[in-house]
Protein backbone atom coordinates (compact mmCIF):
# COMPACT_ATOMS: atom_id res chain seq x y z
CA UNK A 1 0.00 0.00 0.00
CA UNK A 2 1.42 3.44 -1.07
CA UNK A 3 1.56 6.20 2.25
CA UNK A 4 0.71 9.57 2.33
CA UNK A 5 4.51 10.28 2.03
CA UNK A 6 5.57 7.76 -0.87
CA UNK A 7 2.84 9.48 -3.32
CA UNK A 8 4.22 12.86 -1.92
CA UNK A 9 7.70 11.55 -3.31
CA UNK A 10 5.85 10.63 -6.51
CA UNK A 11 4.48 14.04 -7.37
CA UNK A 12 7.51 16.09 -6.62
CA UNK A 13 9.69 13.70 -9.05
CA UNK A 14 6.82 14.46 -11.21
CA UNK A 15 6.64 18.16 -10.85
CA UNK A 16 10.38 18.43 -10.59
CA UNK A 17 10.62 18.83 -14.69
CA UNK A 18 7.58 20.76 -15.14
CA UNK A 19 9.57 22.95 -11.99
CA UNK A 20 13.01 23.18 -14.54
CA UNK A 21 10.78 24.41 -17.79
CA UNK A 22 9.04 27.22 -15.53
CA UNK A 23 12.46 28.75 -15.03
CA UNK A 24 12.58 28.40 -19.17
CA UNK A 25 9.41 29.88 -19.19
CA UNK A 26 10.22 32.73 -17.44
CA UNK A 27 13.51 33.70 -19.02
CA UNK A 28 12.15 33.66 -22.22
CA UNK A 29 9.57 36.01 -20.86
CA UNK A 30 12.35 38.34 -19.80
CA UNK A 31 13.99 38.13 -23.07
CA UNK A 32 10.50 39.03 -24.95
CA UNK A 33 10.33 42.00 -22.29
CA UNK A 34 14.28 43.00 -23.06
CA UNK A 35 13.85 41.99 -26.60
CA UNK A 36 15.52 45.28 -27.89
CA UNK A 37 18.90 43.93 -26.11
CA UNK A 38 18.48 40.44 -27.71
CA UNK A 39 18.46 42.80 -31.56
CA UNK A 40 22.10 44.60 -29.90
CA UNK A 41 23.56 41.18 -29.34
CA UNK A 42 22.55 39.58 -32.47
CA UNK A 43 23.79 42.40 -34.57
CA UNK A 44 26.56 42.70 -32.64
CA UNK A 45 27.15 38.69 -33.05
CA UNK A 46 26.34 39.27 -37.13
CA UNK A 47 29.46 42.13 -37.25
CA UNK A 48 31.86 39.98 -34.75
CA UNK A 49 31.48 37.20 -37.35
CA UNK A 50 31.63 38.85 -41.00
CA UNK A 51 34.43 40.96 -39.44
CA UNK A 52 36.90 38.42 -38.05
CA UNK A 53 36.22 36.31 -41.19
CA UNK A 54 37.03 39.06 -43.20
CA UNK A 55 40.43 39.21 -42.22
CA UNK A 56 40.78 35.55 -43.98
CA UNK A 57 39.38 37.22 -47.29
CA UNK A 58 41.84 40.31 -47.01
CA UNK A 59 44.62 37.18 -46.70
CA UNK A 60 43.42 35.57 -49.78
CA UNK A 61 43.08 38.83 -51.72
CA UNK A 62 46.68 40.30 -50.75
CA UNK A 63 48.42 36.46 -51.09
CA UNK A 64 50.50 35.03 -49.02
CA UNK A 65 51.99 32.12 -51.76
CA UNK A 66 50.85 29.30 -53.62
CA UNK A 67 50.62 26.87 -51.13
CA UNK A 68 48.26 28.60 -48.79
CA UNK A 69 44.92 27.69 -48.64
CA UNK A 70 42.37 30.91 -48.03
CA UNK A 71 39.14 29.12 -48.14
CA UNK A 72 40.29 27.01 -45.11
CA UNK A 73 41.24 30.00 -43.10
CA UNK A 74 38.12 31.66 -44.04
CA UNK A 75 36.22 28.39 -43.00
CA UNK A 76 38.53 28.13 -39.37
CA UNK A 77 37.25 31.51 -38.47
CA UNK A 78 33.70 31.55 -39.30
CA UNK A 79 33.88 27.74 -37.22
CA UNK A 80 35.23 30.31 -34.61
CA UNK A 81 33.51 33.00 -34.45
CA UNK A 82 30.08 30.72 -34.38
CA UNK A 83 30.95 28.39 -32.03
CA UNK A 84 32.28 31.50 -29.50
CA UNK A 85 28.76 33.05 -30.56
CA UNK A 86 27.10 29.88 -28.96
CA UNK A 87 29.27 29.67 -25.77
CA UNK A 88 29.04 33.02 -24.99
CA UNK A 89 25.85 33.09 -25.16
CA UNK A 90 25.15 30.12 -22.90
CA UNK A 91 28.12 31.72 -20.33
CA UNK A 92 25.76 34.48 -20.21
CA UNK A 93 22.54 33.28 -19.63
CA UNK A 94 23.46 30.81 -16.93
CA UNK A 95 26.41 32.78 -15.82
CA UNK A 96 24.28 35.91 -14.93
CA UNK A 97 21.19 34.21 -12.92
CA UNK A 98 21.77 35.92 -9.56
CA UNK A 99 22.40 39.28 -11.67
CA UNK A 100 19.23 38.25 -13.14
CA UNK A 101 17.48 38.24 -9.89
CA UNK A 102 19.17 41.19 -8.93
CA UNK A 103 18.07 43.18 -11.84
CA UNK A 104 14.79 42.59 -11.79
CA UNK A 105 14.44 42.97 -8.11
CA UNK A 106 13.62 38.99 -7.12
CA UNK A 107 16.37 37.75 -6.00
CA UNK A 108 14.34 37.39 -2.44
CA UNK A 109 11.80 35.67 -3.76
CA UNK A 110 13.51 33.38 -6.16
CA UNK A 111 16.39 32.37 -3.95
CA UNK A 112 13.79 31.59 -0.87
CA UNK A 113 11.47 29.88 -3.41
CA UNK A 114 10.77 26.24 -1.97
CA UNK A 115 12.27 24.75 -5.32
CA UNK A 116 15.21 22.79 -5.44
CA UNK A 117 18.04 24.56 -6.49
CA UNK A 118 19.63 21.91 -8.79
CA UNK A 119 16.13 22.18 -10.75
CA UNK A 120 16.34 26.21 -10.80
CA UNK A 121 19.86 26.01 -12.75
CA UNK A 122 18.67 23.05 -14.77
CA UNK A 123 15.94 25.53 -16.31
CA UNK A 124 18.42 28.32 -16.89
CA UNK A 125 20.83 25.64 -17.90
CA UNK A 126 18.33 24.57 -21.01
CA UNK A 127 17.15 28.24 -21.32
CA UNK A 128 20.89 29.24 -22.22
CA UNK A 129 21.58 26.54 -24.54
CA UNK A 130 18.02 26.83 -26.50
CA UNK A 131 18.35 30.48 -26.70
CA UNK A 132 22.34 30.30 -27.57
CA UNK A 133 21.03 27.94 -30.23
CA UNK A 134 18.41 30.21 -31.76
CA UNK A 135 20.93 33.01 -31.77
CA UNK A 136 23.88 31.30 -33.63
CA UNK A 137 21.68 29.93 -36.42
CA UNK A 138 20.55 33.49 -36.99
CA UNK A 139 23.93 34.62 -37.01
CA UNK A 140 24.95 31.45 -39.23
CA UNK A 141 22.23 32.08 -41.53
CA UNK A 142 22.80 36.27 -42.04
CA UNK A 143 26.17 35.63 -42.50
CA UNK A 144 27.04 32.94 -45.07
CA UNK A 145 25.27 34.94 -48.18
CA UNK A 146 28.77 36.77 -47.49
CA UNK A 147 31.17 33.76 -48.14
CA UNK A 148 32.03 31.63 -50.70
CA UNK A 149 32.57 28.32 -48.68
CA UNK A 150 31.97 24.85 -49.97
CA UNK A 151 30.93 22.37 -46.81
CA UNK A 152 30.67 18.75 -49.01
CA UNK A 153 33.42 17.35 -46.93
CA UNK A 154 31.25 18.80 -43.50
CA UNK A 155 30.28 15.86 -41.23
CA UNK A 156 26.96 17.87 -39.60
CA UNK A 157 26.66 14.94 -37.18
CA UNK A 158 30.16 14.74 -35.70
CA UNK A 159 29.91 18.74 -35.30
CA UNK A 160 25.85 18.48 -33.85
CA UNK A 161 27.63 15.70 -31.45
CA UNK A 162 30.21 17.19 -29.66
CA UNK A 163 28.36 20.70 -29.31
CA UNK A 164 25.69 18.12 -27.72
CA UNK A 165 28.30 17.01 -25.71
CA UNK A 166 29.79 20.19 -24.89
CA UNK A 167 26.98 21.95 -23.81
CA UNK A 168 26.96 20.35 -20.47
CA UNK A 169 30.61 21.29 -19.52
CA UNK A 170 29.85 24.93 -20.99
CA UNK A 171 26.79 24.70 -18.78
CA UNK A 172 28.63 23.38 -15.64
CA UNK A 173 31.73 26.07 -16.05
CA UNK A 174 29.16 28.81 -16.03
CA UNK A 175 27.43 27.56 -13.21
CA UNK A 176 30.44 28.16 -11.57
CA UNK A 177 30.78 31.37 -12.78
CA UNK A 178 27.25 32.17 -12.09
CA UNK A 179 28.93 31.71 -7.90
CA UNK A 180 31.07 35.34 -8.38
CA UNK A 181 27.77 37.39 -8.23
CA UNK A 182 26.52 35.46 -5.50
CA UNK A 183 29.66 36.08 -3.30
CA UNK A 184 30.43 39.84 -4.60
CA UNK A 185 27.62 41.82 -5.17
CA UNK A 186 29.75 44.69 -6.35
CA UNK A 187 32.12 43.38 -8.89
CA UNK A 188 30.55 39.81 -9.24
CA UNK A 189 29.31 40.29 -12.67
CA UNK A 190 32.45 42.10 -13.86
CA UNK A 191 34.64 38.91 -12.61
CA UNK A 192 32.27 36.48 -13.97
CA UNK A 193 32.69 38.15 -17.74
CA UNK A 194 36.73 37.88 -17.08
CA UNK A 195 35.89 33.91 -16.38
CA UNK A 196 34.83 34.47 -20.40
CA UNK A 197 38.17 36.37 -21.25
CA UNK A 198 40.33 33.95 -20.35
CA UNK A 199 38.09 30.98 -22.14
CA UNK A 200 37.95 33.00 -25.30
CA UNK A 201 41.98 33.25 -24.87
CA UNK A 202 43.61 30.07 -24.42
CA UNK A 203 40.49 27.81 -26.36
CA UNK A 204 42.09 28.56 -30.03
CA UNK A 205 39.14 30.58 -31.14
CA UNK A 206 40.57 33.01 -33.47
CA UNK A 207 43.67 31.14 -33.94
CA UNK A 208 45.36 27.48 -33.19
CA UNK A 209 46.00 26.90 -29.53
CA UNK A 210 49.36 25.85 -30.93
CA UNK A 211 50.84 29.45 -30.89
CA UNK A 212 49.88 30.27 -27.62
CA UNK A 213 53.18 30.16 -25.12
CA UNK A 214 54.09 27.11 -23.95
CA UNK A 215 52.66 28.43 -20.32
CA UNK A 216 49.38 29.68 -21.49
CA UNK A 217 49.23 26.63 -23.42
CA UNK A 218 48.76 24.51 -20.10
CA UNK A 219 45.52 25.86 -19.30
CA UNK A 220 43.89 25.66 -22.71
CA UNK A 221 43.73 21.83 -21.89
CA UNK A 222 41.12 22.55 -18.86
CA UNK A 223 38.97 24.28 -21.28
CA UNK A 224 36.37 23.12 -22.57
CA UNK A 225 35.75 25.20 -25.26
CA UNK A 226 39.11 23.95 -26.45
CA UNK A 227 37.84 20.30 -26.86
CA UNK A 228 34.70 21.87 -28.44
CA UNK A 229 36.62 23.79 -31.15
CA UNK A 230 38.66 21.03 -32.45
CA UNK A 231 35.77 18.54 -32.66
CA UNK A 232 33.44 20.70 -34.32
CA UNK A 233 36.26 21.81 -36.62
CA UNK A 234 37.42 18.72 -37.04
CA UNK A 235 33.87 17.25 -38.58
CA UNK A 236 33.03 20.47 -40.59
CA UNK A 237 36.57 21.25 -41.99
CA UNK A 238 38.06 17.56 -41.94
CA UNK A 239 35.08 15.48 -42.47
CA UNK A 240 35.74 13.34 -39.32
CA UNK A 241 33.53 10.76 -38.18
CA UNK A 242 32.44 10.10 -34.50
CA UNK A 243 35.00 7.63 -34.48
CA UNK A 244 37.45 9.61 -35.47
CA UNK A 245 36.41 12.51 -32.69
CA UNK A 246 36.09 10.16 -29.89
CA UNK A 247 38.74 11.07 -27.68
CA UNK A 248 37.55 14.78 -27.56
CA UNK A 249 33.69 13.52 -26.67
CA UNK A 250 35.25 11.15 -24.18
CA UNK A 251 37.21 14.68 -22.69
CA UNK A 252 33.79 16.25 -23.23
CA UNK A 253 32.30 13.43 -21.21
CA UNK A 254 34.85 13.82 -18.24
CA UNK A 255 34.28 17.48 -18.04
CA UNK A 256 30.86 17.93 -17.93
CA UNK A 257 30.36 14.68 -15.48
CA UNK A 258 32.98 17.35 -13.17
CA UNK A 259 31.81 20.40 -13.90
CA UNK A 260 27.68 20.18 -13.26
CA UNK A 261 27.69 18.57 -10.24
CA UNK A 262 30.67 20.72 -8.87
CA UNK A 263 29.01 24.19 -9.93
CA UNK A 264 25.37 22.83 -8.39
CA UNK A 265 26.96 22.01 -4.92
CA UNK A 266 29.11 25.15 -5.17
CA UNK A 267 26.33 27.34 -6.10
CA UNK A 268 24.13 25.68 -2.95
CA UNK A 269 27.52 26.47 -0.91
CA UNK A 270 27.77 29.98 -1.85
CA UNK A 271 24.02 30.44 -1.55
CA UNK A 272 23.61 29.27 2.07
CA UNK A 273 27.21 31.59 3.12
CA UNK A 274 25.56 34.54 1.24
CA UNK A 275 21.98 33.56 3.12
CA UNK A 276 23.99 33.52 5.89
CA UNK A 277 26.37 36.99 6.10
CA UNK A 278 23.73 39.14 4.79
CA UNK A 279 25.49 39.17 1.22
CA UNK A 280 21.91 37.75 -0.21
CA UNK A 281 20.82 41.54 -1.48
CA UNK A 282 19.90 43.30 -4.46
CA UNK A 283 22.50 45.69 -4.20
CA UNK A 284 26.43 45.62 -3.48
């Protein structure tokens, strides 16, 4: 015979995803409120990409000798400049949830909500990567009109893969970062887009991690974004099969198995300190 308690259990599991999408729900609401801001960052996404892919059409047009190959370059940035357009995008929307709160003056109400927290940054978590989604295939689709670039040797599933795959360590590192706000209500924020500086540095975005200094190097190997790049590159501009790109899905793997549950019970951490000392405010 089921207790009182046991079907108590049974609901909550129940409601516990319908509990994640509300927190969908109501960031796309935001965004639809904000929309104006959402036009800024896509244009601003649109002119990042045709103007750092540019740079490999100048190349081509001024020569640099027989052997080099523009429409590779030009095919390595725009791989770059889209896949950055994704990350940062999900960095920001999960990275940003108590600045969120802050912002729009709940961060009381939100934070003392009886929902689980782990369920609260699972719903920003798929918010982010939806919305980062929506964003780069705009950006994708404005800007290859622009570009001559022929994609029959693109594997589309090796590259749909390991973003799959790399979405959860993206989502777990900006958990993490989504702590800084929590602890420092004054330059939280600030610190939490420097998180994205250094990502966007040592991850071989705009260039192969290979010129980097041999002590910079080091720490493009606990990126994820690094693993991300090559394996996405690697499909579209190689062709490579899953097999081929299993050792950076397997790294993929390892990092976001780390990474989610470490920002979750650092986040829960932080939260009870900040509930704690008073640092649990809308202002710094």
């Amino acid at each position: 015979m089921t207790t009182g308690v046991e079907a108590m259990d049974v609901r909550t599991r129940a409601g516990g995803g319908r509990l994640a999408w509300a927190f969908v729900e109501r960031q796309t609401n935001l965004w639809k409120r904000y929309w104006a801001w959402e036009i800024v960052w896509l244009v601003y996404g649109v002119v990042n990409t045709l103007a750092i892919t540019f740079i490999a059409k100048q190349v081509g047009n001024e020569g640099t000798g027989a052997s080099f190959d523009t429409s590779k370059l030009v095919l390595f940035l725009l791989i770059g400049t889209l896949v950055w357009a994704y990350l940062s995008a999900v960095l920001d929307d999960i990275s940003l949830v108590v600045t969120w709160e802050r912002w729009e003056g709940t961060i009381e109400h939100t934070l003392m909500a009886p929902v689980p927290r782990a369920l609260h940054l699972l719903g920003m978590s798929v918010f982010g990567v939806l919305h980062a989604v929506v964003r780069t295939l705009l950006i994708f689709a404005i800007a290859i009109p622009f570009f001559n670039i022929d994609f029959g040797s693109a594997n589309w599933l090796t590259a749909a893969v390991v973003l799959f795959a790399g979405s959860f360590s993206i989502a777990g590192l900006a958990i993490l970062a989504g702590v800084l706000p929590l602890l420092y209500p004054e330059r939280g924020t600030q610190m939490s887009f420097m998180v994205q500086a250094l990502v966007l540095l040592v991850s071989g975005v705009y260039y192969q991690v290979s010129v980097l200094p041999g002590w910079l190097r080091v720490f493009s190997h606990v990126s994820p974004a690094t693993y991300i790049l090559r394996g996405i590159r690697g499909g579209i501009i190689d062709g490579q099969s899953l097999a081929d790109v299993w050792p950076t899905l397997l790294a993929l793997g390892i990092f976001g198995a780390l990474l989610i549950p470490l920002g979750i019970l650092t986040f829960m951490a932080a939260e009870h300190w900040a509930k704690k000392t008073g640092k649990l405010k809308r202002q710094g």
